[in-house]
N, C-alpha and C. Protein backbone atom coordinates (compact mmCIF):
# COMPACT_ATOMS: atom_id res chain seq x y z
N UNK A 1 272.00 102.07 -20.17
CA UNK A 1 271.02 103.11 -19.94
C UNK A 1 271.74 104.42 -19.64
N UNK A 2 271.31 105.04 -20.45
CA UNK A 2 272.18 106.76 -20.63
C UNK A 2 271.66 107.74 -19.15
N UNK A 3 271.59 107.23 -17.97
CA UNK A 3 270.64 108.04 -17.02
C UNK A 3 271.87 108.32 -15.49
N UNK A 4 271.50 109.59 -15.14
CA UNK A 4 272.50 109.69 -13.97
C UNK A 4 271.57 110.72 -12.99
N UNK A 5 271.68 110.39 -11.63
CA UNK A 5 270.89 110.95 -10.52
C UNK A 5 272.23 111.62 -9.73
N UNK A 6 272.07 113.12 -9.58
CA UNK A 6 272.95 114.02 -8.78
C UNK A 6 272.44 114.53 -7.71
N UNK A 7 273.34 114.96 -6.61
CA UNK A 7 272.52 115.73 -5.33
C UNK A 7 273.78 116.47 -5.20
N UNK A 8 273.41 117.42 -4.62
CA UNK A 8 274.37 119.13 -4.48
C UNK A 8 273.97 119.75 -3.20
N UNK A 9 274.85 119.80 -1.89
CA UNK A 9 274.42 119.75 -0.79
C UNK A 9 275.26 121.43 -0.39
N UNK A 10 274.68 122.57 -0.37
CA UNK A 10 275.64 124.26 0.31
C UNK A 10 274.76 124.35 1.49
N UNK A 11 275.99 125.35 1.91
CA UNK A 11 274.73 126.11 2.86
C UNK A 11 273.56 127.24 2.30
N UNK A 12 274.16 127.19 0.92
CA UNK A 12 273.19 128.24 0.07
C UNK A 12 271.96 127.22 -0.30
N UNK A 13 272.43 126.35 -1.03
CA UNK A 13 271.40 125.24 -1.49
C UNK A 13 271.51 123.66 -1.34
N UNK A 14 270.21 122.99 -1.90
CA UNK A 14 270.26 121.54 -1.84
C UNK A 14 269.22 121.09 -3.10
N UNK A 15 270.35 120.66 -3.87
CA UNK A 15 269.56 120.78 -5.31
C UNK A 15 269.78 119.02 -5.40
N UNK A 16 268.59 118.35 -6.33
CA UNK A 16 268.51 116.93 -7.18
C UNK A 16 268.41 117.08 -7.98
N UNK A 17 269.02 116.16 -8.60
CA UNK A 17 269.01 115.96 -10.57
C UNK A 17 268.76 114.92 -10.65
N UNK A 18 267.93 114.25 -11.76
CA UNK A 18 267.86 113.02 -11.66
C UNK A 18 267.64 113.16 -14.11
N UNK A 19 268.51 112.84 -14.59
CA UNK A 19 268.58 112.63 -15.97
C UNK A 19 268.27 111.58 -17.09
N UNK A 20 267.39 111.50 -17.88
CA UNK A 20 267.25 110.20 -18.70
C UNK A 20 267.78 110.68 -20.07
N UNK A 21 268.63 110.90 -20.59
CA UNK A 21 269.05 111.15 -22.51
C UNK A 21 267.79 110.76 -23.21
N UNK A 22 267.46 109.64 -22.80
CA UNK A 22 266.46 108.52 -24.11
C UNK A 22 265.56 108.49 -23.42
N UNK A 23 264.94 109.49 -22.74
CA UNK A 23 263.36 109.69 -22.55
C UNK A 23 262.52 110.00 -23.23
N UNK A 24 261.30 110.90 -22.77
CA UNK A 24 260.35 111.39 -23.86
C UNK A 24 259.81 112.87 -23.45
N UNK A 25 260.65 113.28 -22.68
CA UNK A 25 260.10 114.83 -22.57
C UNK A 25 259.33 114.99 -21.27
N UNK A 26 259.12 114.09 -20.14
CA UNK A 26 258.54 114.03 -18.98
C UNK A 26 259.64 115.52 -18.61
N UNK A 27 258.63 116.15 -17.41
CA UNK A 27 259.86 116.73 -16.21
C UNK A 27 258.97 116.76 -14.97
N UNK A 28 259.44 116.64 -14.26
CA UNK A 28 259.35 117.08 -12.85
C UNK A 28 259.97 117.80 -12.22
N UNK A 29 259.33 119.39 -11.88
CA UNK A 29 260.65 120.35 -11.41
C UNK A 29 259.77 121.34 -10.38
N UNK A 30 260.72 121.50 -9.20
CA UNK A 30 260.21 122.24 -8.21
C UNK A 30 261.49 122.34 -7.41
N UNK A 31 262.22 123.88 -8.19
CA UNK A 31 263.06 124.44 -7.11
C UNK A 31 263.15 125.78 -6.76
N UNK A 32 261.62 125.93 -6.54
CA UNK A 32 260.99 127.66 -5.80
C UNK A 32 261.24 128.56 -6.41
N UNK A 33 261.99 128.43 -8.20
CA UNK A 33 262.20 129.82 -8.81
C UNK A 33 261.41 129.23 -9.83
N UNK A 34 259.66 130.13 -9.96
CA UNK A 34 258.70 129.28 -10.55
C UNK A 34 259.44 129.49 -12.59
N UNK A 35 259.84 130.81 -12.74
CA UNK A 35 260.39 131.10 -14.46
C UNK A 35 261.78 129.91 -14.30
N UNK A 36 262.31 129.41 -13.63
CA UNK A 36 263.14 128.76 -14.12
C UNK A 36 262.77 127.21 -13.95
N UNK A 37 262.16 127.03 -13.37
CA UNK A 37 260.86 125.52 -13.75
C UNK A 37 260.72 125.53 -14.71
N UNK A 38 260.33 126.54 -15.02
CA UNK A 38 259.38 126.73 -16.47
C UNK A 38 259.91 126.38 -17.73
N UNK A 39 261.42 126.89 -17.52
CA UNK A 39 262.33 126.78 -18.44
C UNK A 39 262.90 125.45 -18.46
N UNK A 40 262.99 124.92 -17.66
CA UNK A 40 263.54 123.52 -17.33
C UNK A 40 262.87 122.23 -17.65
N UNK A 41 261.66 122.38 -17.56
CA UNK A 41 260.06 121.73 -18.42
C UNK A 41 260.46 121.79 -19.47
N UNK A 42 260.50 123.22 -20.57
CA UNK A 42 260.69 123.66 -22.00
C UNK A 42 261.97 122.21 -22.17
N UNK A 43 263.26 122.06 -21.65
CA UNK A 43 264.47 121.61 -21.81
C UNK A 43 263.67 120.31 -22.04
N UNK A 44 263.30 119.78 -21.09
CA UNK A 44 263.16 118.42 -20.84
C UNK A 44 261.91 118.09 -22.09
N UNK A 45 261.14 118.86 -22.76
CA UNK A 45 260.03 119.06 -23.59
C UNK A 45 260.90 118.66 -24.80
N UNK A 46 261.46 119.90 -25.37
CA UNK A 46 262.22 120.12 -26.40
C UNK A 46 263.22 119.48 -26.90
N UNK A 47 263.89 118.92 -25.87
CA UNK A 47 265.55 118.12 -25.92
C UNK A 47 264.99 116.33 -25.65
N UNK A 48 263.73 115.90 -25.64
CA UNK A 48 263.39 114.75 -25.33
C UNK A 48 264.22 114.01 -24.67
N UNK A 49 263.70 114.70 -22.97
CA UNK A 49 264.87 114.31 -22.09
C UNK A 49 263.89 113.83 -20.81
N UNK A 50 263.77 113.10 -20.08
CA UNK A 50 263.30 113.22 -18.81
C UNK A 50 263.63 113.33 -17.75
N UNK A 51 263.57 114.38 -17.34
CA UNK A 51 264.09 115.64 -16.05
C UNK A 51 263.42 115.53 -14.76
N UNK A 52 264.25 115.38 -13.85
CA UNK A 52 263.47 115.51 -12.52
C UNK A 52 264.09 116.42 -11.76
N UNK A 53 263.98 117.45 -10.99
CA UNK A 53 264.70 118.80 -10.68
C UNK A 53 264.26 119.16 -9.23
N UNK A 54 264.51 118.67 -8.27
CA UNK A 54 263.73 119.54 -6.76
C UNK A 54 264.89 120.14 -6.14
N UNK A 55 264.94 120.96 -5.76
CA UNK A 55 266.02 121.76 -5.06
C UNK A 55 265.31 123.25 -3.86
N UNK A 56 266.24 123.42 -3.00
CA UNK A 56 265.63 124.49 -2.45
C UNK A 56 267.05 125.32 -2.02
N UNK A 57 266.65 126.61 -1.45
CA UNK A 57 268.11 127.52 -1.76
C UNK A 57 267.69 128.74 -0.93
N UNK A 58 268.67 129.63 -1.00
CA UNK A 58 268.55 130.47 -0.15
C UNK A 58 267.67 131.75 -0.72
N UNK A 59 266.59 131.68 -1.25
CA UNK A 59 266.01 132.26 -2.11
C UNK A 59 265.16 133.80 -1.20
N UNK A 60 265.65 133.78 -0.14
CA UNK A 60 265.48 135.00 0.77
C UNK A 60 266.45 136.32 0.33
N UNK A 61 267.23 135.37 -0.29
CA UNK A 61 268.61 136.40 -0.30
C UNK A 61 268.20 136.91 -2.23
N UNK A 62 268.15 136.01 -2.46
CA UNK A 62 267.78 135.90 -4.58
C UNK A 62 267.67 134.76 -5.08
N UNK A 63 267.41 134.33 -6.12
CA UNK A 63 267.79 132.79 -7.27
C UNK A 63 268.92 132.73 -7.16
N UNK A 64 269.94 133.53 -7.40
CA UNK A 64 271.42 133.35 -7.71
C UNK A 64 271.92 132.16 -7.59
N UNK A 65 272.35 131.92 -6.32
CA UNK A 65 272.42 130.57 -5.63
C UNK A 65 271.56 129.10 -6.41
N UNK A 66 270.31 129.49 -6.45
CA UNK A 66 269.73 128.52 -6.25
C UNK A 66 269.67 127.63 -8.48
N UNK A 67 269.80 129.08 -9.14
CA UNK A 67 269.63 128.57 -10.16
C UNK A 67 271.16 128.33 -11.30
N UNK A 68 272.16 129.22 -10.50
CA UNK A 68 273.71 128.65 -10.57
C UNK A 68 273.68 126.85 -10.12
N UNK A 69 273.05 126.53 -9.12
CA UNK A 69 273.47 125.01 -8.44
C UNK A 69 272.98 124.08 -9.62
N UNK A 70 271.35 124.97 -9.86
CA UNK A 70 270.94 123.26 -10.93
C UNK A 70 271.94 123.27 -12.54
N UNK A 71 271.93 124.53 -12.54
CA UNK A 71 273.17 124.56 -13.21
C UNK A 71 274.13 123.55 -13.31
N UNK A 72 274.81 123.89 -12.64
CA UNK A 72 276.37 122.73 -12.03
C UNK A 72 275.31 121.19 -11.75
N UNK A 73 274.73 121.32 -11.17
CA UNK A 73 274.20 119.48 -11.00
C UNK A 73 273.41 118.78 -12.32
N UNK A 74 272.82 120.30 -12.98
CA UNK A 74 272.60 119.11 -14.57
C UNK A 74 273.79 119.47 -15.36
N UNK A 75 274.93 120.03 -15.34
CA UNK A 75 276.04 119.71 -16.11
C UNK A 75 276.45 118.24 -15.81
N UNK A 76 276.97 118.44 -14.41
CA UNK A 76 277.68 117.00 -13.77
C UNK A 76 276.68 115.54 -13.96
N UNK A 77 275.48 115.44 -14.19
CA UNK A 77 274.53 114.32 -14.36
C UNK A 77 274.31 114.43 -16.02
N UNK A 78 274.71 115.12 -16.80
CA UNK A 78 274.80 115.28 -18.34
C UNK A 78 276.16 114.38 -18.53
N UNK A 79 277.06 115.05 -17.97
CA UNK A 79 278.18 114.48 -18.25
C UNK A 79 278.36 113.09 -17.92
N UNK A 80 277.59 112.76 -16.58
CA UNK A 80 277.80 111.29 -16.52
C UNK A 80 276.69 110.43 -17.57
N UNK A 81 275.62 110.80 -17.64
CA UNK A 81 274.34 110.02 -18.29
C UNK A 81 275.70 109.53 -19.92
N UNK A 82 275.84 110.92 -20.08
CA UNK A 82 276.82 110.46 -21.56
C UNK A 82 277.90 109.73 -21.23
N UNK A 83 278.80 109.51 -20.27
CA UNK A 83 279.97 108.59 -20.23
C UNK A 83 280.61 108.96 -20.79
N UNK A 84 281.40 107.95 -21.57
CA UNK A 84 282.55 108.45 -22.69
C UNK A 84 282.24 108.95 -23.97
N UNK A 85 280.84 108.80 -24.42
CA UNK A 85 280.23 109.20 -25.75
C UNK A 85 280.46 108.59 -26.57
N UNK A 86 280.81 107.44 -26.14
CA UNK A 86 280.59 106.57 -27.50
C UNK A 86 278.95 106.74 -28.23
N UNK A 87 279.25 106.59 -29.75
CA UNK A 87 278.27 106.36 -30.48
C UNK A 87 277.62 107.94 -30.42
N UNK A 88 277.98 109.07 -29.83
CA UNK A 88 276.93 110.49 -29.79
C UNK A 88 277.43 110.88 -31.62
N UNK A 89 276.32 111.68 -31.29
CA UNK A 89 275.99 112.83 -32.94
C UNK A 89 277.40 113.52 -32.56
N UNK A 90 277.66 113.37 -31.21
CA UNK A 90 278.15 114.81 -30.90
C UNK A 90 277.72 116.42 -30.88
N UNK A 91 277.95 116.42 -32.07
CA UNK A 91 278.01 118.08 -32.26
C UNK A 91 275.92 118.09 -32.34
N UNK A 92 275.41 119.45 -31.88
CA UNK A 92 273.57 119.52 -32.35
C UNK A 92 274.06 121.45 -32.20
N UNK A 93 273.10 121.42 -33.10
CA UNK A 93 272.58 122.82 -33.41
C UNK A 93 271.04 123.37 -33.86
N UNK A 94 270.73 124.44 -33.35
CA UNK A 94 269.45 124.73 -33.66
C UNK A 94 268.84 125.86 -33.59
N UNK A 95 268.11 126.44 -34.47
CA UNK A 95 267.52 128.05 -34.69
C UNK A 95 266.12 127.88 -33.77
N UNK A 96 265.71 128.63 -33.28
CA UNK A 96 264.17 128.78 -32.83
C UNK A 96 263.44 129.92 -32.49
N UNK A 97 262.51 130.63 -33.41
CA UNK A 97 261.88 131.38 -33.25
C UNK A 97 260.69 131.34 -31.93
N UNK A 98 260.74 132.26 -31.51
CA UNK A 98 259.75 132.74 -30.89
C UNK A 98 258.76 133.97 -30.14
N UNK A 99 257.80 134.63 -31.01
CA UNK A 99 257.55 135.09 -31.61
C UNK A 99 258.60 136.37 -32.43
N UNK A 100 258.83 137.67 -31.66
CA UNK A 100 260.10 138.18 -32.25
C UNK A 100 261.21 138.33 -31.93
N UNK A 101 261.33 137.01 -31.23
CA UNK A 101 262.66 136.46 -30.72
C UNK A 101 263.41 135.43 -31.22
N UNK A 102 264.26 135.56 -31.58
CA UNK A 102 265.30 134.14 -32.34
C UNK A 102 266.19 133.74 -31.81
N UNK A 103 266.52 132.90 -31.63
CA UNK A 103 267.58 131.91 -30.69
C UNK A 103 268.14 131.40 -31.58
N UNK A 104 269.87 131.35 -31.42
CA UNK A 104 270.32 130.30 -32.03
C UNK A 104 271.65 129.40 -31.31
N UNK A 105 271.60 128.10 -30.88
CA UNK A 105 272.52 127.62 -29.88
C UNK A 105 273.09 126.67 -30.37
N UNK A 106 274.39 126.49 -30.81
CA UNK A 106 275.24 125.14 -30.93
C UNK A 106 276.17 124.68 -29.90
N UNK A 107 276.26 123.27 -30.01
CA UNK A 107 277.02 122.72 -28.87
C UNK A 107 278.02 121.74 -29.57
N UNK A 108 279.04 121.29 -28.89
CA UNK A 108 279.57 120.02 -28.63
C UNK A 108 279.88 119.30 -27.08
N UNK A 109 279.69 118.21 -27.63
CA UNK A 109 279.92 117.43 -26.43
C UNK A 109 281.63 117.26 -26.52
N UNK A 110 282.20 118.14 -26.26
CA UNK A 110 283.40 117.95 -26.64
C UNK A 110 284.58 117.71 -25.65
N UNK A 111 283.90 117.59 -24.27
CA UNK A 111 285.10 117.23 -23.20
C UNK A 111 285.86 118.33 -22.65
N UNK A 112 285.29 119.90 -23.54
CA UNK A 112 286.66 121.18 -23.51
C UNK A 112 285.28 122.31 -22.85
N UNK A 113 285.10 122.54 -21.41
CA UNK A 113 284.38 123.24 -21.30
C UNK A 113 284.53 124.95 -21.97
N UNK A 114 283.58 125.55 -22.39
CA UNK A 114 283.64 126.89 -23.17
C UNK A 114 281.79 127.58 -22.97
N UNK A 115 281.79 128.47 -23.02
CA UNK A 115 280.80 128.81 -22.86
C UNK A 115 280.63 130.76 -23.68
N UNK A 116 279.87 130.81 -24.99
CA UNK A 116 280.39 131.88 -25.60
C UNK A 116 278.98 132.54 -25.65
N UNK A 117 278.08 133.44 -24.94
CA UNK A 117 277.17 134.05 -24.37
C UNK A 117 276.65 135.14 -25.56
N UNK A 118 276.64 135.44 -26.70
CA UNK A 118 275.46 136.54 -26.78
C UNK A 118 274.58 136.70 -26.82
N UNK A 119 273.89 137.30 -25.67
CA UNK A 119 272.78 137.68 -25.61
C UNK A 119 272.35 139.26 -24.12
N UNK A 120 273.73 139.64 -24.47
CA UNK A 120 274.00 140.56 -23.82
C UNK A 120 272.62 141.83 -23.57
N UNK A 121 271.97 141.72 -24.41
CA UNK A 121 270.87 143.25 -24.07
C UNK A 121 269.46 141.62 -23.20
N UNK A 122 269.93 141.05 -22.70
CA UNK A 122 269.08 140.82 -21.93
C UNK A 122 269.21 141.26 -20.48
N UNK A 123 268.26 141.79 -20.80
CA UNK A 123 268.08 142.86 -19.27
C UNK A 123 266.88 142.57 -18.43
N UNK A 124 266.75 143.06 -17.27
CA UNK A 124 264.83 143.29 -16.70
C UNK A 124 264.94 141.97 -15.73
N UNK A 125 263.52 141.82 -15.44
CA UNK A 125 262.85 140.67 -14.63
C UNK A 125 261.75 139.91 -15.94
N UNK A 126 261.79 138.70 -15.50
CA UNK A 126 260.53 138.09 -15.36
C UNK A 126 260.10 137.54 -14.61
N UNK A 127 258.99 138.97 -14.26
CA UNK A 127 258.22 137.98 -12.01
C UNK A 127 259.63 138.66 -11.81
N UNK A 128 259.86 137.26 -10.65
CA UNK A 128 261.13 137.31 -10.17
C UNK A 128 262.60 137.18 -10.26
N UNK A 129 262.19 136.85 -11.37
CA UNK A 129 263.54 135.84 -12.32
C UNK A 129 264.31 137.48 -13.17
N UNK A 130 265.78 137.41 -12.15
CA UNK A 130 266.73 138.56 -13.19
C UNK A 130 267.21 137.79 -14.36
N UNK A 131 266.62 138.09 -15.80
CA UNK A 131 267.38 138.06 -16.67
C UNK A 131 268.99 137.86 -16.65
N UNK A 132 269.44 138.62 -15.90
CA UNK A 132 271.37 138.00 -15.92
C UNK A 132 271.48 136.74 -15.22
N UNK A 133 270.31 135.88 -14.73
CA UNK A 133 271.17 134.67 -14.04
C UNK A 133 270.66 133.56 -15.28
N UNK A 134 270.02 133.59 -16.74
CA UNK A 134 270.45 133.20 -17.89
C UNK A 134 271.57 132.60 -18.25
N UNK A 135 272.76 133.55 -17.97
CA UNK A 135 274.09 133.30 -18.51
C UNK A 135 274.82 132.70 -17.52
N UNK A 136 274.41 133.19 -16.00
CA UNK A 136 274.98 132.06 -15.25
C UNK A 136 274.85 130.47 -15.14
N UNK A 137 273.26 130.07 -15.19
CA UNK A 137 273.11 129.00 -15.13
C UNK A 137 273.53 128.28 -16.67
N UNK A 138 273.73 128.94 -17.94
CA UNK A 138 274.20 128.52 -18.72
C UNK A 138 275.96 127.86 -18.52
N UNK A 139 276.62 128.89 -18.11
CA UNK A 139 277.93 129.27 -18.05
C UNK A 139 278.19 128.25 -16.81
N UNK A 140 277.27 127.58 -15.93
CA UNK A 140 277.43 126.49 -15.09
C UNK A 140 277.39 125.11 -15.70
N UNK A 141 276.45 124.87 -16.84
CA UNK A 141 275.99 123.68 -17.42
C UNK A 141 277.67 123.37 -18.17
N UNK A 142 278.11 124.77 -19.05
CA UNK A 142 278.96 124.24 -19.65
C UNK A 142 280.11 123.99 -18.93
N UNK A 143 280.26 124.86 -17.89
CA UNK A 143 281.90 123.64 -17.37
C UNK A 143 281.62 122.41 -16.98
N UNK A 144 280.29 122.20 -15.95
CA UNK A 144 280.33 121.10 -15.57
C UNK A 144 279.91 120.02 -16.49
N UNK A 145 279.17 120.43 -17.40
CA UNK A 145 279.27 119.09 -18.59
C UNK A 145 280.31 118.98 -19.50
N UNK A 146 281.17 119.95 -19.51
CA UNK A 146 282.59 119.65 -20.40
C UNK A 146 281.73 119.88 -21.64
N UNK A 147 281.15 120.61 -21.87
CA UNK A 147 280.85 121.05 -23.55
C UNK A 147 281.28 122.14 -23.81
N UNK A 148 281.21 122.83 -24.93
CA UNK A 148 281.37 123.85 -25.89
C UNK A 148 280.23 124.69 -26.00
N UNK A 149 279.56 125.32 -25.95
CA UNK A 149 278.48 126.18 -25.67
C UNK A 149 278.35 127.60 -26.54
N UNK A 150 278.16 127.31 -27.65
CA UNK A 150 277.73 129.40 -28.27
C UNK A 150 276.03 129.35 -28.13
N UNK A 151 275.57 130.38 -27.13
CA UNK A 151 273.98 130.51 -27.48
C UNK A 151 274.19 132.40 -28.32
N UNK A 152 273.32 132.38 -29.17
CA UNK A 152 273.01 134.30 -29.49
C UNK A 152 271.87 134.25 -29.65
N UNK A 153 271.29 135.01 -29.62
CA UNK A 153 269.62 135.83 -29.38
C UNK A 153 269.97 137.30 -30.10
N UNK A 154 269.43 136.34 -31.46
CA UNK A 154 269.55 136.98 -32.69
C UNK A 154 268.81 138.10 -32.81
N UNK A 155 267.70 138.35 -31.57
CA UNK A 155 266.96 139.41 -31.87
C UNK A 155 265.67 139.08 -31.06
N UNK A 156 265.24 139.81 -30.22
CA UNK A 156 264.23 140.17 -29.10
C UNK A 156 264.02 141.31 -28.48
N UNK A 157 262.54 141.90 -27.97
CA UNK A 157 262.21 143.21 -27.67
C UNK A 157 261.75 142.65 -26.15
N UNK A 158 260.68 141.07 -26.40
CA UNK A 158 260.29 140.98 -24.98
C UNK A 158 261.16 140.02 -24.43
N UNK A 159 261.45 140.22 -23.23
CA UNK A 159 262.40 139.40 -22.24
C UNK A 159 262.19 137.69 -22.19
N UNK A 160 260.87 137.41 -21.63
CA UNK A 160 260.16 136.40 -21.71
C UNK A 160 260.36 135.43 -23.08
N UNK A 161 259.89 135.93 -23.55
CA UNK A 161 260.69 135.40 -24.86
C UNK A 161 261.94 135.13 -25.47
N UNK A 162 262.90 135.99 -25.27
CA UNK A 162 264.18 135.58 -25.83
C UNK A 162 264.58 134.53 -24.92
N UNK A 163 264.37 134.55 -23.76
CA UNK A 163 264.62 133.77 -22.74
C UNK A 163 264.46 132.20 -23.02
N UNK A 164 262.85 132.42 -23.52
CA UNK A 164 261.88 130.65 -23.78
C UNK A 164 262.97 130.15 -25.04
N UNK A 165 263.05 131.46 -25.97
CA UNK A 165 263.60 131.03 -27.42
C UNK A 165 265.29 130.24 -27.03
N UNK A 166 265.56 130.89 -26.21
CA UNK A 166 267.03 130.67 -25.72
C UNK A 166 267.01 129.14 -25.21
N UNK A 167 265.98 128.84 -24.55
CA UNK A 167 266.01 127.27 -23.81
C UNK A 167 265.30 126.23 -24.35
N UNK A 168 264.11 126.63 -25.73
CA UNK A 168 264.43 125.79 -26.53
C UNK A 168 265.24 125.39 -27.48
N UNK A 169 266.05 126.53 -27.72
CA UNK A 169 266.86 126.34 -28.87
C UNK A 169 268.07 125.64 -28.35
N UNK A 170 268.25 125.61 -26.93
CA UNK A 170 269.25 124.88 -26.28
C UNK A 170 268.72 123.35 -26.31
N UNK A 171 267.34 123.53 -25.50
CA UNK A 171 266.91 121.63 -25.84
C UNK A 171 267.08 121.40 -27.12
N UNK A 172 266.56 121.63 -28.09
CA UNK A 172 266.93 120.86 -29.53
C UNK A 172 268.11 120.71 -29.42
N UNK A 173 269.13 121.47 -29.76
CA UNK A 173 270.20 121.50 -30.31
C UNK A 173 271.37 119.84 -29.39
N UNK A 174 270.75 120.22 -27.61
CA UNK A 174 271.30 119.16 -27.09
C UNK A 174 270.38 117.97 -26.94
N UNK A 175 269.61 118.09 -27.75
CA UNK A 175 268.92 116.68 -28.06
C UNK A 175 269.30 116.17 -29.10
N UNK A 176 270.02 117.01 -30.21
CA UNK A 176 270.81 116.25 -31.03
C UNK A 176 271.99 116.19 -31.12
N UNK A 177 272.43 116.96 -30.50
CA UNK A 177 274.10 116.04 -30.09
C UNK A 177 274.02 114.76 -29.40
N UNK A 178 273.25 114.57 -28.35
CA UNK A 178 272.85 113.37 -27.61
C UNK A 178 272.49 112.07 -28.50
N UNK A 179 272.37 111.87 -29.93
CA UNK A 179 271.22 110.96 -30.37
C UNK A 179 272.55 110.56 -30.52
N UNK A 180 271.97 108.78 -30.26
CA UNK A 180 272.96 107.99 -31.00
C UNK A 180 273.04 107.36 -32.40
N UNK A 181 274.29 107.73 -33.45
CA UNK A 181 273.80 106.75 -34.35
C UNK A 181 274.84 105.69 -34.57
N UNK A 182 274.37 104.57 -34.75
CA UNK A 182 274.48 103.34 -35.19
C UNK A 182 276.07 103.23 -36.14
N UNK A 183 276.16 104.36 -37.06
CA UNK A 183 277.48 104.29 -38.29
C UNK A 183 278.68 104.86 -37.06
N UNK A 184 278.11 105.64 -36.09
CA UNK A 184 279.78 105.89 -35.33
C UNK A 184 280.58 105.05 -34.52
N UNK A 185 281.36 104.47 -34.52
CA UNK A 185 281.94 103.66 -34.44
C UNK A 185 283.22 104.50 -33.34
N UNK A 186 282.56 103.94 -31.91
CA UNK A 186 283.58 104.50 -30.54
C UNK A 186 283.11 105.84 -30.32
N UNK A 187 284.47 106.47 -30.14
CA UNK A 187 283.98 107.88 -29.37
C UNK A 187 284.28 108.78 -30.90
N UNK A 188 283.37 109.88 -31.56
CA UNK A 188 283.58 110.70 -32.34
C UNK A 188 284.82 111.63 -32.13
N UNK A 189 285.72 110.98 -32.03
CA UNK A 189 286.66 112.27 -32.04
C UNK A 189 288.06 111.29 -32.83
N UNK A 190 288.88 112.06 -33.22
CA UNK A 190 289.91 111.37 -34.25
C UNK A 190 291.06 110.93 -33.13
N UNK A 191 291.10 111.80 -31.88
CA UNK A 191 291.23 111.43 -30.63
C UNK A 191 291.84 110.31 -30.22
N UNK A 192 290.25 109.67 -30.36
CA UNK A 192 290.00 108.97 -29.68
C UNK A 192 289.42 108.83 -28.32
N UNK A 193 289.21 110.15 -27.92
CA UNK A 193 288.67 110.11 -26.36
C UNK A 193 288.55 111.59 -26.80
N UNK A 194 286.69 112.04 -25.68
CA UNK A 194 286.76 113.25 -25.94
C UNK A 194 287.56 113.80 -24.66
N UNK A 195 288.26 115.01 -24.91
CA UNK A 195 289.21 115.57 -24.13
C UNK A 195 288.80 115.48 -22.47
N UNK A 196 289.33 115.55 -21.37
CA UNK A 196 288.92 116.12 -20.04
C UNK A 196 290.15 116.52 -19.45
């Protein structure tokens, strides 16, 4: 069973993860930054994953804290749910419009954390949620899951949107690196082990 339960204890925050790969898109999420719930639902929707997310943080001060942590705790519970990767697609990629926003995010599960960000003119709020902690909580997933990470946001006017387009195009893409098929035989890499 591809599933791993994390807890992340600061004096900034106290975040849970709880991960299924081979779910069906359930989430459960409540960690007081209501746009990044939101987004985290979309993940667990899109990436047919079942997500459970409660955390609380120092959210007097900003999200920063609080949406950097789930960050780092669904990298580290990604990375374990997958193990050694035997049998993964590995590599997933995926375009996603929404409405005049386009997302496009590829990954590998590749053991070599990287994280390659454009989506630089995202600027503003949504609600409460600063647009720049996007790239943080991204830029957290990928070290701590040891993947490879290019997202670009090929093009957006409203915030809200490039944002949604950005985190589904991330669930697909790591819903199909995740799938297992049957013809791979061990860990996909010529390797033999993906790197750490």
């Amino acid at each position: 069973m591809r599933r791993a339960e994390l807890t992340r204890k600061t004096k900034e925050t106290d975040i849970t993860v709880c991960l299924d790969l081979d779910g069906s898109g359930k989430a459960v999420v409540d960690t007081g930054v209501g746009f990044m719930d939101h987004m985290l639902t979309h993940l667990a929707r899109h990436g047919l994953f079942d997500l459970e997310v409660r955390g609380t943080g120092d959210l007097e001060i900003d999200a920063h804290h609080t949406v950097e942590d789930v960050g780092i705790c669904l990298g580290q519970a990604f990375a374990k749910a997958v193990g050694d990767g035997a049998g993964l697609v590995r590599f997933g990629h995926a375009v996603v419009p929404m409405d005049e926003a386009l997302a496009e995010v590829a990954i590998d599960v590749s053991g070599r954390p990287f994280l390659a960000f454009e989506a630089n003119f995202l600027q503003g709020r949504v609600g409460d949620f600063d647009a720049e902690l996007v790239e943080e909580f991204f830029r957290a997933f990928a070290v701590n899951s040891r993947t490879t990470l290019h997202i670009m946001l090929r093009c957006g006017s409203n915030v809200h949107h490039s944002i949604e387009g950005i985190f589904k195009a991330f669930a697909r893409a790591l819903g199909v690196s995740v799938r297992l098929d049957p013809r791979v035989q061990g860990v996909p890499s010529t390797k033999g082990m993906l790197e750490t």
